[in-house]
N, C-alpha and C. Protein backbone atom coordinates (compact mmCIF):
# COMPACT_ATOMS: atom_id res chain seq x y z
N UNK A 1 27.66 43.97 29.62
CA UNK A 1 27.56 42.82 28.76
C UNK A 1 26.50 43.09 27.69
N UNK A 2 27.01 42.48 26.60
CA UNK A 2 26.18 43.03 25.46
C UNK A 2 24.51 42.14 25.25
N UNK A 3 23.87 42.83 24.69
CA UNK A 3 22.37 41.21 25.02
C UNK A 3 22.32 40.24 24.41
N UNK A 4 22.03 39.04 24.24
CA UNK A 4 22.00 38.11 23.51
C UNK A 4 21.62 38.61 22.21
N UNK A 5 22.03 37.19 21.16
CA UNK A 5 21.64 37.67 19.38
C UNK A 5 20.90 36.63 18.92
N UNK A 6 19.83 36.71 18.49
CA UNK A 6 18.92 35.89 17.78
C UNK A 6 18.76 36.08 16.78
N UNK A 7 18.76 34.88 15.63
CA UNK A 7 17.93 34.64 14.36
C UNK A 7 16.24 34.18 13.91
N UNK A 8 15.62 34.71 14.12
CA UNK A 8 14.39 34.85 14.39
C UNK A 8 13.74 33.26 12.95
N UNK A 9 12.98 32.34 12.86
CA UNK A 9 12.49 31.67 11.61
C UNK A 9 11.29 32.32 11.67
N UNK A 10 10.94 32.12 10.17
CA UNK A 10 9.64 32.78 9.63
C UNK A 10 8.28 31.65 10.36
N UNK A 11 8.48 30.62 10.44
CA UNK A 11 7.67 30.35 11.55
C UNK A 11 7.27 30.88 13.15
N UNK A 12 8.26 31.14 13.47
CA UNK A 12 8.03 31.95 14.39
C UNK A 12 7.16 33.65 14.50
N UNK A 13 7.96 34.16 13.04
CA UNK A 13 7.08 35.50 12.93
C UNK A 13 5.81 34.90 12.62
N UNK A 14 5.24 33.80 12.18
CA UNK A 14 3.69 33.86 11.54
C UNK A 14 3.07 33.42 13.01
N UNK A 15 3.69 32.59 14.10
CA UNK A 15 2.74 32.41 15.37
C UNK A 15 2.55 33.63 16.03
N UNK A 16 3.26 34.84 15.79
CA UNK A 16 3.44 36.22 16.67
C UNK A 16 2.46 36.47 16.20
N UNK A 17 2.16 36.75 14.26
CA UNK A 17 1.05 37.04 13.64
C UNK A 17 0.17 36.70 13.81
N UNK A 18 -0.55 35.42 14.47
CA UNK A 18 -1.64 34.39 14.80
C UNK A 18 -1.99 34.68 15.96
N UNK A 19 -1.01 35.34 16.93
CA UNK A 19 -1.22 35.65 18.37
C UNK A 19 -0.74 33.77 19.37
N UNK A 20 -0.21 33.09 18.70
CA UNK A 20 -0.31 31.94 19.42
C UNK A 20 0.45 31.85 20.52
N UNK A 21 1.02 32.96 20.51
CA UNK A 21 1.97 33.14 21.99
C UNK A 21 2.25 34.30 22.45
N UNK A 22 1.82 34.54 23.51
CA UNK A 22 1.85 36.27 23.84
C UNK A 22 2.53 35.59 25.67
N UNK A 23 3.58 36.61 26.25
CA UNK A 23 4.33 37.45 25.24
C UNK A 23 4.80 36.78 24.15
N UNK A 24 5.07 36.94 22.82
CA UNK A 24 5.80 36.07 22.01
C UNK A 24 6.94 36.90 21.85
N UNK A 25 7.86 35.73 21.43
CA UNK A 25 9.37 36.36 21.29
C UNK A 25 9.43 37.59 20.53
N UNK A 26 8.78 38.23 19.68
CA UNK A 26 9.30 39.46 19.49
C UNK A 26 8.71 40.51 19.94
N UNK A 27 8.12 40.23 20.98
CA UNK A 27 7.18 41.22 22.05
C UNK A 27 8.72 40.94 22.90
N UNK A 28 9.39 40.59 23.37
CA UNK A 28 10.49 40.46 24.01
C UNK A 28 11.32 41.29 23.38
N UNK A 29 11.50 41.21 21.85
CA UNK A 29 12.87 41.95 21.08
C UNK A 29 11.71 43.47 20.81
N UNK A 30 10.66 43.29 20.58
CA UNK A 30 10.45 44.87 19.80
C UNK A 30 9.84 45.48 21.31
N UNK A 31 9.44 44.98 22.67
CA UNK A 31 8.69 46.14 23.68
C UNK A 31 9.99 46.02 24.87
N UNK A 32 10.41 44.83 25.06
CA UNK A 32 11.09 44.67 25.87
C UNK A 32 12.68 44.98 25.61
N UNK A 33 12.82 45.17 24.77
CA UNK A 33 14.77 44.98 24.38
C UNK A 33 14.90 43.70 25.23
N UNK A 34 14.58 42.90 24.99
CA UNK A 34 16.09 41.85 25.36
C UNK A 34 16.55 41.07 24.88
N UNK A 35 16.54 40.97 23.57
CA UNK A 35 17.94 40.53 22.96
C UNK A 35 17.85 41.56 21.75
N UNK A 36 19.03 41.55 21.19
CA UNK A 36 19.34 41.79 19.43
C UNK A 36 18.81 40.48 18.56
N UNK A 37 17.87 41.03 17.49
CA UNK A 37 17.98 40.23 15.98
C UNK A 37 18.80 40.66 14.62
N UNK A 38 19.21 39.60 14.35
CA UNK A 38 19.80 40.12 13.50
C UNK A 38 19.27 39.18 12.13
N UNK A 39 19.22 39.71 11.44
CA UNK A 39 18.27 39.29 10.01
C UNK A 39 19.00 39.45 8.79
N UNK A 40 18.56 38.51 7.77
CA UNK A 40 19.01 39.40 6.30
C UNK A 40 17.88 39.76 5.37
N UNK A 41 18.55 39.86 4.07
CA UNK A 41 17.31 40.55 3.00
C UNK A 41 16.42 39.24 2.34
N UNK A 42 17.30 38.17 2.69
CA UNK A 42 16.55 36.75 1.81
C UNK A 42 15.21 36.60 2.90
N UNK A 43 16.07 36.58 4.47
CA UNK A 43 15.01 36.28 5.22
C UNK A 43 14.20 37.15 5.37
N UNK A 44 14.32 38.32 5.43
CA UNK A 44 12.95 39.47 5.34
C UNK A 44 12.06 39.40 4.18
N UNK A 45 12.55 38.50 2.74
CA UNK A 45 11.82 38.41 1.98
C UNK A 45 11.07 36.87 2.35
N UNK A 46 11.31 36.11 2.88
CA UNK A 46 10.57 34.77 3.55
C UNK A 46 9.69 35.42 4.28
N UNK A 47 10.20 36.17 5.22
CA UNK A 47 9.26 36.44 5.83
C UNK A 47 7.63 37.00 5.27
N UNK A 48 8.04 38.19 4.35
CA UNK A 48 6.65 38.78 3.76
C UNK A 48 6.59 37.56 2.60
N UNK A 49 7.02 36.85 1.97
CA UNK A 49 6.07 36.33 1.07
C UNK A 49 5.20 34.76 2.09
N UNK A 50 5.79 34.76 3.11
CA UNK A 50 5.06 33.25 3.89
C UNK A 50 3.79 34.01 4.76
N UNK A 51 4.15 35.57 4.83
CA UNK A 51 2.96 35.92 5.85
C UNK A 51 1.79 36.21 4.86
N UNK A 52 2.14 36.50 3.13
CA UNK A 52 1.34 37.44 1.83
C UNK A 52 1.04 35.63 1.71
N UNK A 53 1.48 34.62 2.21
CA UNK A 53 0.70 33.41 1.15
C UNK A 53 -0.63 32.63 1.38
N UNK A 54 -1.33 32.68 0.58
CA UNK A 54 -2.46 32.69 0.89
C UNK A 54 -3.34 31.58 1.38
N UNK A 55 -2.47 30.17 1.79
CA UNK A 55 -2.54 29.35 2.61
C UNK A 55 -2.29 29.63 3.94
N UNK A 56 -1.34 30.04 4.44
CA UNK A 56 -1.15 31.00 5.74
C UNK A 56 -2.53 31.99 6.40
N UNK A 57 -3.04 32.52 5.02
CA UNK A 57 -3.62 33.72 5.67
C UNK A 57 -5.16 33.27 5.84
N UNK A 58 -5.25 32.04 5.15
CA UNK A 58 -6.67 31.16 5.40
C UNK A 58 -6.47 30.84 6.90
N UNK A 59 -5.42 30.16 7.37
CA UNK A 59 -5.31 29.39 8.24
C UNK A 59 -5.31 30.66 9.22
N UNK A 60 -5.13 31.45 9.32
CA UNK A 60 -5.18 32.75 10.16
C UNK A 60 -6.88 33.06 9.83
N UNK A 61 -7.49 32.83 9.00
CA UNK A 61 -8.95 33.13 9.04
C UNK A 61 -9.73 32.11 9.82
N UNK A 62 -9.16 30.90 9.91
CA UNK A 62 -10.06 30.16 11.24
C UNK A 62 -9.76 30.62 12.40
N UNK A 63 -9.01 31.44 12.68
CA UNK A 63 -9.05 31.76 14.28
C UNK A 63 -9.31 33.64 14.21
N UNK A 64 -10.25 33.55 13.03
CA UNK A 64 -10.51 35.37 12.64
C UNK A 64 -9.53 36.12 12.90
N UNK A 65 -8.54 36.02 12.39
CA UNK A 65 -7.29 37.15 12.56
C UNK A 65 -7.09 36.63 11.25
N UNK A 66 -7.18 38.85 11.23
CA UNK A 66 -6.81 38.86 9.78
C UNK A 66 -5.44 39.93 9.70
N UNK A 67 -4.56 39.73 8.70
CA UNK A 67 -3.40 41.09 8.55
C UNK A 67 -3.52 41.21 6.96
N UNK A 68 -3.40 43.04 6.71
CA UNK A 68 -3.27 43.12 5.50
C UNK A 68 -1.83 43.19 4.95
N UNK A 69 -1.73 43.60 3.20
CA UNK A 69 -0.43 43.60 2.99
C UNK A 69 0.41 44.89 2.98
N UNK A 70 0.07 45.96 4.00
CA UNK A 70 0.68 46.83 4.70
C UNK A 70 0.82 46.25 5.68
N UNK A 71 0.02 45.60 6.52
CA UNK A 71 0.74 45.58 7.76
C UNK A 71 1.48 44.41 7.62
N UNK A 72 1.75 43.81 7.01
CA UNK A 72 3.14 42.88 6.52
C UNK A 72 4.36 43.37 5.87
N UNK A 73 3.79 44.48 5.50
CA UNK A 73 5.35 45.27 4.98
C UNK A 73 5.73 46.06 5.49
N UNK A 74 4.71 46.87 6.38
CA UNK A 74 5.52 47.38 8.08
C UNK A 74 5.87 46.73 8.47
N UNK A 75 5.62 45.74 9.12
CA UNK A 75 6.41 44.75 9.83
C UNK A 75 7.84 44.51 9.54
N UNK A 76 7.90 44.14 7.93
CA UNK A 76 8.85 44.03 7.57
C UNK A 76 9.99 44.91 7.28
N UNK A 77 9.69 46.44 7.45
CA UNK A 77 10.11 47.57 6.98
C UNK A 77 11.02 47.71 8.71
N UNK A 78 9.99 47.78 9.83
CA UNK A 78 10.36 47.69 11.09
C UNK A 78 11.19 46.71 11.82
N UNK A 79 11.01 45.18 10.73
CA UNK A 79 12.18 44.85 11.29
C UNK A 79 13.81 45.28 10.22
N UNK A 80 13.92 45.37 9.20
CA UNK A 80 14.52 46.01 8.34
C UNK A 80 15.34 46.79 8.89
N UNK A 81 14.86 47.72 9.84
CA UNK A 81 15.70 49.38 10.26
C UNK A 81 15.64 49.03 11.80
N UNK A 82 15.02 47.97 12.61
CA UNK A 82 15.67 47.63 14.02
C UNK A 82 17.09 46.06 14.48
N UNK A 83 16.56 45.42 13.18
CA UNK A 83 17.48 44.24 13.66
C UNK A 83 18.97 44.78 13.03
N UNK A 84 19.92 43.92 13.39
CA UNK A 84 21.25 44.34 12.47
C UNK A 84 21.17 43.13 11.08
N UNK A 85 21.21 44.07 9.57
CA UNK A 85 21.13 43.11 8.84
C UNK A 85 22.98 42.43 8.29
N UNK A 86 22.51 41.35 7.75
CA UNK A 86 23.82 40.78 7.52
C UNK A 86 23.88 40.02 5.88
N UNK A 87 24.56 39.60 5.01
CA UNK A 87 24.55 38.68 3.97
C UNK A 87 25.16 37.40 5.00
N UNK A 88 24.12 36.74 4.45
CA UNK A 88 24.03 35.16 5.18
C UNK A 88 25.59 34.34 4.60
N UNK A 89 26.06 33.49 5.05
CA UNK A 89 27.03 33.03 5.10
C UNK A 89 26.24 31.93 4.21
N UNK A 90 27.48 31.68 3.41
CA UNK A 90 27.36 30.06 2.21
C UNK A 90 27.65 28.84 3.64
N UNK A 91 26.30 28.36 2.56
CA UNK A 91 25.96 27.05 3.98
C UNK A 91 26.46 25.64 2.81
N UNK A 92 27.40 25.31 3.22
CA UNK A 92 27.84 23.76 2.00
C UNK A 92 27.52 22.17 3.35
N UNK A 93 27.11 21.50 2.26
CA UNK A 93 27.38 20.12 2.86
C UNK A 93 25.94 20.27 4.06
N UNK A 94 24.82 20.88 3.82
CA UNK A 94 23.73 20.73 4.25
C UNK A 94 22.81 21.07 3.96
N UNK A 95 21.72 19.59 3.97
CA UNK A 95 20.95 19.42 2.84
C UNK A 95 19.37 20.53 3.49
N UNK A 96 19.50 21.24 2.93
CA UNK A 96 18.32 22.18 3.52
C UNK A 96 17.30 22.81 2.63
N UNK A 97 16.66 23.50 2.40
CA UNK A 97 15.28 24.06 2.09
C UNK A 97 16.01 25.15 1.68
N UNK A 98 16.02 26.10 0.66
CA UNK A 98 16.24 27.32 0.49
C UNK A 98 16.29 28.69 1.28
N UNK A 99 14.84 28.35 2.11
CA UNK A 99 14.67 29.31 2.78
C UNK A 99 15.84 28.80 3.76
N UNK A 100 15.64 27.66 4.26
CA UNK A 100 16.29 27.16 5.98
C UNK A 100 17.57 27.05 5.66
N UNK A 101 18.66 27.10 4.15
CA UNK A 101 19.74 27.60 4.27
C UNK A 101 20.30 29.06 4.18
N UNK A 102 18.96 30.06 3.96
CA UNK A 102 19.45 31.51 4.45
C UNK A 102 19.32 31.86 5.63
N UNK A 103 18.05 31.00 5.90
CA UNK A 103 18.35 31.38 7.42
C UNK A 103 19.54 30.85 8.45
N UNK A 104 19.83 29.37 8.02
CA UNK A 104 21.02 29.16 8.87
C UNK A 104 22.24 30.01 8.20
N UNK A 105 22.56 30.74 7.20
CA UNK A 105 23.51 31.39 6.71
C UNK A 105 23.68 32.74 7.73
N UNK A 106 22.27 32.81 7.54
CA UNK A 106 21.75 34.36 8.58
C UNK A 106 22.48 34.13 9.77
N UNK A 107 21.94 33.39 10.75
CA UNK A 107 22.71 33.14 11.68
C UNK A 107 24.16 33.12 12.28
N UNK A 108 24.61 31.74 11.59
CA UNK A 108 26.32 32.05 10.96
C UNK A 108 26.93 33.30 10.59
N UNK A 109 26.74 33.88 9.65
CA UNK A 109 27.22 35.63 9.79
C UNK A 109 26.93 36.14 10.67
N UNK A 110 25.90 36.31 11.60
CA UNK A 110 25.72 37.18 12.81
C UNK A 110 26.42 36.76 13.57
N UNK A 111 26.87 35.66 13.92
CA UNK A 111 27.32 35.42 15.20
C UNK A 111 26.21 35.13 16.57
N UNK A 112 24.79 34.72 15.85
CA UNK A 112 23.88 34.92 16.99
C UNK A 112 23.89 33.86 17.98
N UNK A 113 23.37 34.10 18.99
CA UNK A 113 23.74 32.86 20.67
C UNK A 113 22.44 31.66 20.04
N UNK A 114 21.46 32.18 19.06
CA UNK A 114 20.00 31.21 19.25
C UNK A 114 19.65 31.38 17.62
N UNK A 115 19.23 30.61 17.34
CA UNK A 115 18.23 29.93 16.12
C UNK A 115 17.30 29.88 16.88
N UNK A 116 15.81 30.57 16.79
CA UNK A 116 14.70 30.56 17.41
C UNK A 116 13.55 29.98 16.03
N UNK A 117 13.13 29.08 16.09
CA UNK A 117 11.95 28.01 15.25
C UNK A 117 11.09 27.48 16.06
N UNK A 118 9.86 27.66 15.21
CA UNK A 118 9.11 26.72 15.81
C UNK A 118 8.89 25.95 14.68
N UNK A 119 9.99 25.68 13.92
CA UNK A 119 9.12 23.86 12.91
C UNK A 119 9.98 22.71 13.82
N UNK A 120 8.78 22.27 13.79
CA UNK A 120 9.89 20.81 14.10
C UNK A 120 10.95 20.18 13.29
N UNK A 121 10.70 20.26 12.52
CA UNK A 121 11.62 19.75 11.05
C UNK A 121 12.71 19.87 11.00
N UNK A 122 12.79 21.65 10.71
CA UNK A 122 14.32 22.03 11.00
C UNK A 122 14.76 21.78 11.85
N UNK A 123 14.45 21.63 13.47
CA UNK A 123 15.13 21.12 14.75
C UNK A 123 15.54 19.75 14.92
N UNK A 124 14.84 18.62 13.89
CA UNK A 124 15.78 17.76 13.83
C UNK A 124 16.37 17.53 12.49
N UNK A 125 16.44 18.55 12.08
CA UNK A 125 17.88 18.48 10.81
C UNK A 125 18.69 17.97 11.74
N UNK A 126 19.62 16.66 11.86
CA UNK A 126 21.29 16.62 12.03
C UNK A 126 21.76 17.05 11.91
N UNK A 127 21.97 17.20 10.45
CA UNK A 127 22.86 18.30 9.65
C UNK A 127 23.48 20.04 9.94
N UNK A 128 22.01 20.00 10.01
CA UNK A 128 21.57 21.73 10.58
C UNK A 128 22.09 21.93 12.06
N UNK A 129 21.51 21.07 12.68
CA UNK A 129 22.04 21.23 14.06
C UNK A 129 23.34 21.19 14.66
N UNK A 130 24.36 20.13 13.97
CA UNK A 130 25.44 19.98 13.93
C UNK A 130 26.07 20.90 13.12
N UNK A 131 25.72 21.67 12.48
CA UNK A 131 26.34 22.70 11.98
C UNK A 131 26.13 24.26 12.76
N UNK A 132 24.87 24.56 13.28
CA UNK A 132 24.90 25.47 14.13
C UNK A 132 26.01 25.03 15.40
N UNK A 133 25.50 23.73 16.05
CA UNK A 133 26.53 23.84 17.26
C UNK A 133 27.89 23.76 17.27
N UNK A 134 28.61 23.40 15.48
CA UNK A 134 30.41 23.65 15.49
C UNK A 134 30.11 25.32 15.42
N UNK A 135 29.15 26.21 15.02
CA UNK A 135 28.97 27.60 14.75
C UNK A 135 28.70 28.45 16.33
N UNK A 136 28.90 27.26 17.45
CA UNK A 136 28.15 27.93 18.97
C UNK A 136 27.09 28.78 19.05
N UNK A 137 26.23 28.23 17.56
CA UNK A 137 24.93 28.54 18.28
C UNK A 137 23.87 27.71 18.36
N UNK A 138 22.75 28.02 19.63
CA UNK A 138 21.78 27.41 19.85
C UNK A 138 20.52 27.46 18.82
N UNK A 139 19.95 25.92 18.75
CA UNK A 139 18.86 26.01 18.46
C UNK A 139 17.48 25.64 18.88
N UNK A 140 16.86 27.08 19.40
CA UNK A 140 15.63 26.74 20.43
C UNK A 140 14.69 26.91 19.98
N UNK A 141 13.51 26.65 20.26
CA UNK A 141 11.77 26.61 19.97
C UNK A 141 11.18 27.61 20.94
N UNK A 142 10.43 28.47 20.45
CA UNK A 142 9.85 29.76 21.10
C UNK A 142 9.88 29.69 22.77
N UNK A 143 9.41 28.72 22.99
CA UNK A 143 9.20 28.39 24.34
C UNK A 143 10.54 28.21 25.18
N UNK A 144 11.65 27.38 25.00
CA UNK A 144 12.87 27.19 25.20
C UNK A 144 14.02 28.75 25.16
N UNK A 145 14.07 29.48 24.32
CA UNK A 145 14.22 30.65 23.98
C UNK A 145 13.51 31.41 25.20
N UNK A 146 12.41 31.69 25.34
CA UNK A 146 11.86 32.89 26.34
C UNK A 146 12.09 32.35 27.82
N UNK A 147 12.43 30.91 27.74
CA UNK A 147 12.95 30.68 29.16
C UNK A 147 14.54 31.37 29.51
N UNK A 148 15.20 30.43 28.35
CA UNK A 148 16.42 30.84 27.95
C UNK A 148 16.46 32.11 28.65
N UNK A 149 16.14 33.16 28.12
CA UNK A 149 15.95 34.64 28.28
C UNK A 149 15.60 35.16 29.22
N UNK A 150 14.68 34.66 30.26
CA UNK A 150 14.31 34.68 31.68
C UNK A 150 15.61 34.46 32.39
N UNK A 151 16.01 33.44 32.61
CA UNK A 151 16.85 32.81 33.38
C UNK A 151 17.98 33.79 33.07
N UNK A 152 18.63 34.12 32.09
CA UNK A 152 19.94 34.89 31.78
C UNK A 152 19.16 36.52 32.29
N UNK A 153 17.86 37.07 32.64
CA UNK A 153 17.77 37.73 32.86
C UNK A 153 17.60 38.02 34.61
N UNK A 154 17.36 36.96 35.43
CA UNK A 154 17.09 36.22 36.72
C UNK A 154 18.89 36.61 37.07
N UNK A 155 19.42 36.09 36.13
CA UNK A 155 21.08 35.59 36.76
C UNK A 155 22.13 36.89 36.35
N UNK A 156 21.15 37.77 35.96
CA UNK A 156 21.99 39.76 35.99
C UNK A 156 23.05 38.99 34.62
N UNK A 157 22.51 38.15 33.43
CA UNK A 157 23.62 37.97 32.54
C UNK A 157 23.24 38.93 31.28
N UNK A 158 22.31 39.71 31.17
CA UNK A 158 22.02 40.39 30.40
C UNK A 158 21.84 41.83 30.64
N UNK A 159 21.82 42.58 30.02
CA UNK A 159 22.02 43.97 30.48
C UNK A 159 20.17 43.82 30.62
């Protein structure tokens, strides 16, 4: 059986960056293999310009963690050449954020099992949500996700 597929939100990469959750989900996808991400080029560019913005990187200076802008474009380079990339699918008839309609586009083209976020916001989009779940996929919050992932790994459903 093949491993689960996740769409990773750029919220999520900036709590990995912050350390606010260890293991955090992509200590799961980049040490552990257990699932596939699959990403595109809009969202790899969310990603480095929300981790390069310089409200972000204050707020990472109250808890003294600092990243420079190499190690944001490794990051980004590394996920680039490990996830599978895709052109995001045209998202109509939902009212979303630029970024949060490439990323739900992202998704939709992959075919992924999870939308992994931690904003609250996007999780109660209606819209959004009801459109991932006619798309059969889930949308979980870091925490929900690494259970998720436990349990399918507990129950031999994952390689």
């Amino acid at each position: 059986m093949a491993p689960p597929r996740a769409t990773v939100d750029t919220t999520t990469i900036i709590q990995h960056f912050l350390g606010r959750s260890r293991p955090s989900v992509l200590d799961y996808w980049l040490n552990d293999d257990w699932y596939d991400v699959v990403c595109s080029e809009p969202v790899l560019l969310e990603y480095q310009r929300k981790l390069l913005d310089p409200r972000v990187r204050r707020q990472a200076m109250k808890y003294d963690i600092q990243w420079s802008e190499a190690r944001v474009t490794d990051f980004v380079h590394l996920v680039r050449i490990s996830a599978e990339i895709v052109v995001p699918a045209a998202v109509v008839a939902v009212d979303l954020q630029p970024g949060d309609a490439a990323l739900l586009g992202t998704a939709v083209a992959g075919g992924v099992d999870a939308l992994v976020t931690w904003d609250p916001d996007f999780a109660q989009g209606v819209a959004a949500t009801s459109y991932l779940a006619e798309s059969g996929i889930r949308l979980m919050n870091t925490d929900e996700f690494m259970r998720w992932l436990r349990q399918r790994r507990e129950h031999g459903t994952v390689p």
